[in-house]
C-alpha atoms as a PDB file:
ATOM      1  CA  UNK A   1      -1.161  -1.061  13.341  1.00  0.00           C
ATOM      2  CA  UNK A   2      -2.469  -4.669  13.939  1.00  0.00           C
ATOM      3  CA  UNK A   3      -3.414  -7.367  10.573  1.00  0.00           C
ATOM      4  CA  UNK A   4      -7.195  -5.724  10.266  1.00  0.00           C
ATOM      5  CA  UNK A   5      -5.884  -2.333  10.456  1.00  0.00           C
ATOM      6  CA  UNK A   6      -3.259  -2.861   7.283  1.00  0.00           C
ATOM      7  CA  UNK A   7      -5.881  -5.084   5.392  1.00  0.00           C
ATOM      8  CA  UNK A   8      -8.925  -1.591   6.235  1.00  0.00           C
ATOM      9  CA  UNK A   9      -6.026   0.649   4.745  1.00  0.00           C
ATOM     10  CA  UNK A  10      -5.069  -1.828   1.575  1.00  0.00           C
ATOM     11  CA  UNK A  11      -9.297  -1.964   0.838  1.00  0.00           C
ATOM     12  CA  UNK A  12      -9.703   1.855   1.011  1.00  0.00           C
ATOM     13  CA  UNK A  13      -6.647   2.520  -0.831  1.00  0.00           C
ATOM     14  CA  UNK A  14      -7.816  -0.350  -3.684  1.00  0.00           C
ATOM     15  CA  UNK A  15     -11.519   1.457  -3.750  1.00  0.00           C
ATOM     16  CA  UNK A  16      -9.287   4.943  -4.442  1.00  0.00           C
ATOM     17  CA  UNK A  17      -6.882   3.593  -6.699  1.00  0.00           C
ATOM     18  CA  UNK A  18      -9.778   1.963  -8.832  1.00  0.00           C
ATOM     19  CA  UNK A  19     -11.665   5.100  -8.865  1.00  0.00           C
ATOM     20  CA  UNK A  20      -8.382   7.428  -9.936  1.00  0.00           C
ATOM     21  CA  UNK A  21      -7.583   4.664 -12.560  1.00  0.00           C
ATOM     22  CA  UNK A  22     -11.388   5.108 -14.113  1.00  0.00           C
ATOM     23  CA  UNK A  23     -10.782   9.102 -14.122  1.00  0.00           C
ATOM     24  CA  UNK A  24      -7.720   8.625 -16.018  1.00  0.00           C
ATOM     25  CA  UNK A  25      -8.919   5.792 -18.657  1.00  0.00           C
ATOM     26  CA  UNK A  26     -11.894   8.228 -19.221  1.00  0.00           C
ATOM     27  CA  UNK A  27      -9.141  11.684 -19.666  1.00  0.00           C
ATOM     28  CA  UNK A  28     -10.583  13.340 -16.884  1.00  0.00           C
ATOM     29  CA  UNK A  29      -7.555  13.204 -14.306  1.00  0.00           C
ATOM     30  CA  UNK A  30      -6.376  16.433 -13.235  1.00  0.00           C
ATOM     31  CA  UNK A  31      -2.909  16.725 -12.267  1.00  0.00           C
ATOM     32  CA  UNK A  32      -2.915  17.092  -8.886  1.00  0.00           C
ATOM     33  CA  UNK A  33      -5.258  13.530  -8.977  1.00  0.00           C
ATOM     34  CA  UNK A  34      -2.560  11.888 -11.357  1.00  0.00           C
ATOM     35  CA  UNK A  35       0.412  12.697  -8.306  1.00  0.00           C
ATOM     36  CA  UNK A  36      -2.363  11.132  -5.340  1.00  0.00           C
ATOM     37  CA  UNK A  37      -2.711   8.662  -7.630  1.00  0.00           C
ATOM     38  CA  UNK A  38       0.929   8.033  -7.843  1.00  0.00           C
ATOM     39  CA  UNK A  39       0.925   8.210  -4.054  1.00  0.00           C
ATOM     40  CA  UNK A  40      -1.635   5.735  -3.419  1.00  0.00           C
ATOM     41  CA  UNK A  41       0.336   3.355  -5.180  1.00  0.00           C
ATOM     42  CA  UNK A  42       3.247   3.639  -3.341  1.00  0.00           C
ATOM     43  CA  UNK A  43       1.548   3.546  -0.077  1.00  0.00           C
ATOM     44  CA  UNK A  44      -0.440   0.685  -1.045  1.00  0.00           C
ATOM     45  CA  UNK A  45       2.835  -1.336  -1.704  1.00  0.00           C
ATOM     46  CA  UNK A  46       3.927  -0.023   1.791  1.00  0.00           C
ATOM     47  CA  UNK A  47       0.799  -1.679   3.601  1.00  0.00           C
ATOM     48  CA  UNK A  48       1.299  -5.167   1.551  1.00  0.00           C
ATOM     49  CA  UNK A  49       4.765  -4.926   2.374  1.00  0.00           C
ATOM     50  CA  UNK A  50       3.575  -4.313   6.231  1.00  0.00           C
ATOM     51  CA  UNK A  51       1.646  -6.876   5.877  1.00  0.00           C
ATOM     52  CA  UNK A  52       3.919  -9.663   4.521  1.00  0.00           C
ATOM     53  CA  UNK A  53       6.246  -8.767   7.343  1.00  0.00           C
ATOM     54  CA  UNK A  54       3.848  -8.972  10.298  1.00  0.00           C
ATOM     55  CA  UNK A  55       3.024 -12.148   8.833  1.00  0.00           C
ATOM     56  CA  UNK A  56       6.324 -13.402   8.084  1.00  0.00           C
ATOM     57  CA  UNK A  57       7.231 -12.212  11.797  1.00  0.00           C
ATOM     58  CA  UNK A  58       4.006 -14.380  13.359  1.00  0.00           C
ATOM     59  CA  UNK A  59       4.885 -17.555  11.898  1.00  0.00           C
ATOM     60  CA  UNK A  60       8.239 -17.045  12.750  1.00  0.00           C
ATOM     61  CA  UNK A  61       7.377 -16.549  16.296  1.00  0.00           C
ATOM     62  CA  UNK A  62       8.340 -13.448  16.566  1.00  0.00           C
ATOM     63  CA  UNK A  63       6.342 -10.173  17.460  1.00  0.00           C
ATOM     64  CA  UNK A  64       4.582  -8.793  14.469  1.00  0.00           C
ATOM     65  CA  UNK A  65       4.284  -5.639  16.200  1.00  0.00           C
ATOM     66  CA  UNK A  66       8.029  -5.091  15.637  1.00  0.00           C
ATOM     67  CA  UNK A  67       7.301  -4.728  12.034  1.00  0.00           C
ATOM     68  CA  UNK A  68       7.393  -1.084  10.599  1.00  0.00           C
ATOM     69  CA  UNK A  69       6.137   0.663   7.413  1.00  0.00           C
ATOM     70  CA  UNK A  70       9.608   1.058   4.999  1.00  0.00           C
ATOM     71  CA  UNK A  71      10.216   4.032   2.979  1.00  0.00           C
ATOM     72  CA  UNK A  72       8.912   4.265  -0.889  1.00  0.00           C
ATOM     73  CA  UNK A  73      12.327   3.586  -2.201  1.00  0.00           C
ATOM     74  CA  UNK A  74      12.840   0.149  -0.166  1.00  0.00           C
ATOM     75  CA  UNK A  75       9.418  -1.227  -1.512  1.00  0.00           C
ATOM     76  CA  UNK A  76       9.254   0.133  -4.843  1.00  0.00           C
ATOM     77  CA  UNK A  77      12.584  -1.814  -5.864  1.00  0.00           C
ATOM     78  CA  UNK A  78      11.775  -4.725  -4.886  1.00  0.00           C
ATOM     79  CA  UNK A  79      12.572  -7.750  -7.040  1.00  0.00           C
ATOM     80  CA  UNK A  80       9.734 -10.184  -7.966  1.00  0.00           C
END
């Protein structure tokens, strides 16, 4: 997945998270909707994350195509 790929996935993920986070302010969230929502989250910290490190990788002259997606647990513990 090149740069423009990651940054299609983080804008469609946004425009889904925004629209799940209006359902729930509003009480009308099902369930099954609160557990996507939960998921889009976590993939959406996935793609940044692929993102930093393509990034990071580029200006480090290295190939940002060696960069991989890393599991929920490594990104959601991250310190900021």
């Amino acid at each position: 997945m090149d740069d423009e790929q990651v940054l299609k996935s983080i804008e469609q993920l946004v425009e889904e998270e925004r629209r799940l986070r209006e359902a729930a302010a509003s009480g009308e969230l099902p369930h099954a909707d609160n557990r996507r929502l939960e998921a889009v989250e976590v993939r959406l910290d996935q793609c940044w994350d692929l993102l930093r490190q393509r990034r990071g990788k580029r200006h480090a002259g290295a190939d940002p195509d060696t960069a991989h997606v890393r599991d929920p647990g490594t990104v959601e513990h991250y310190q900021q």
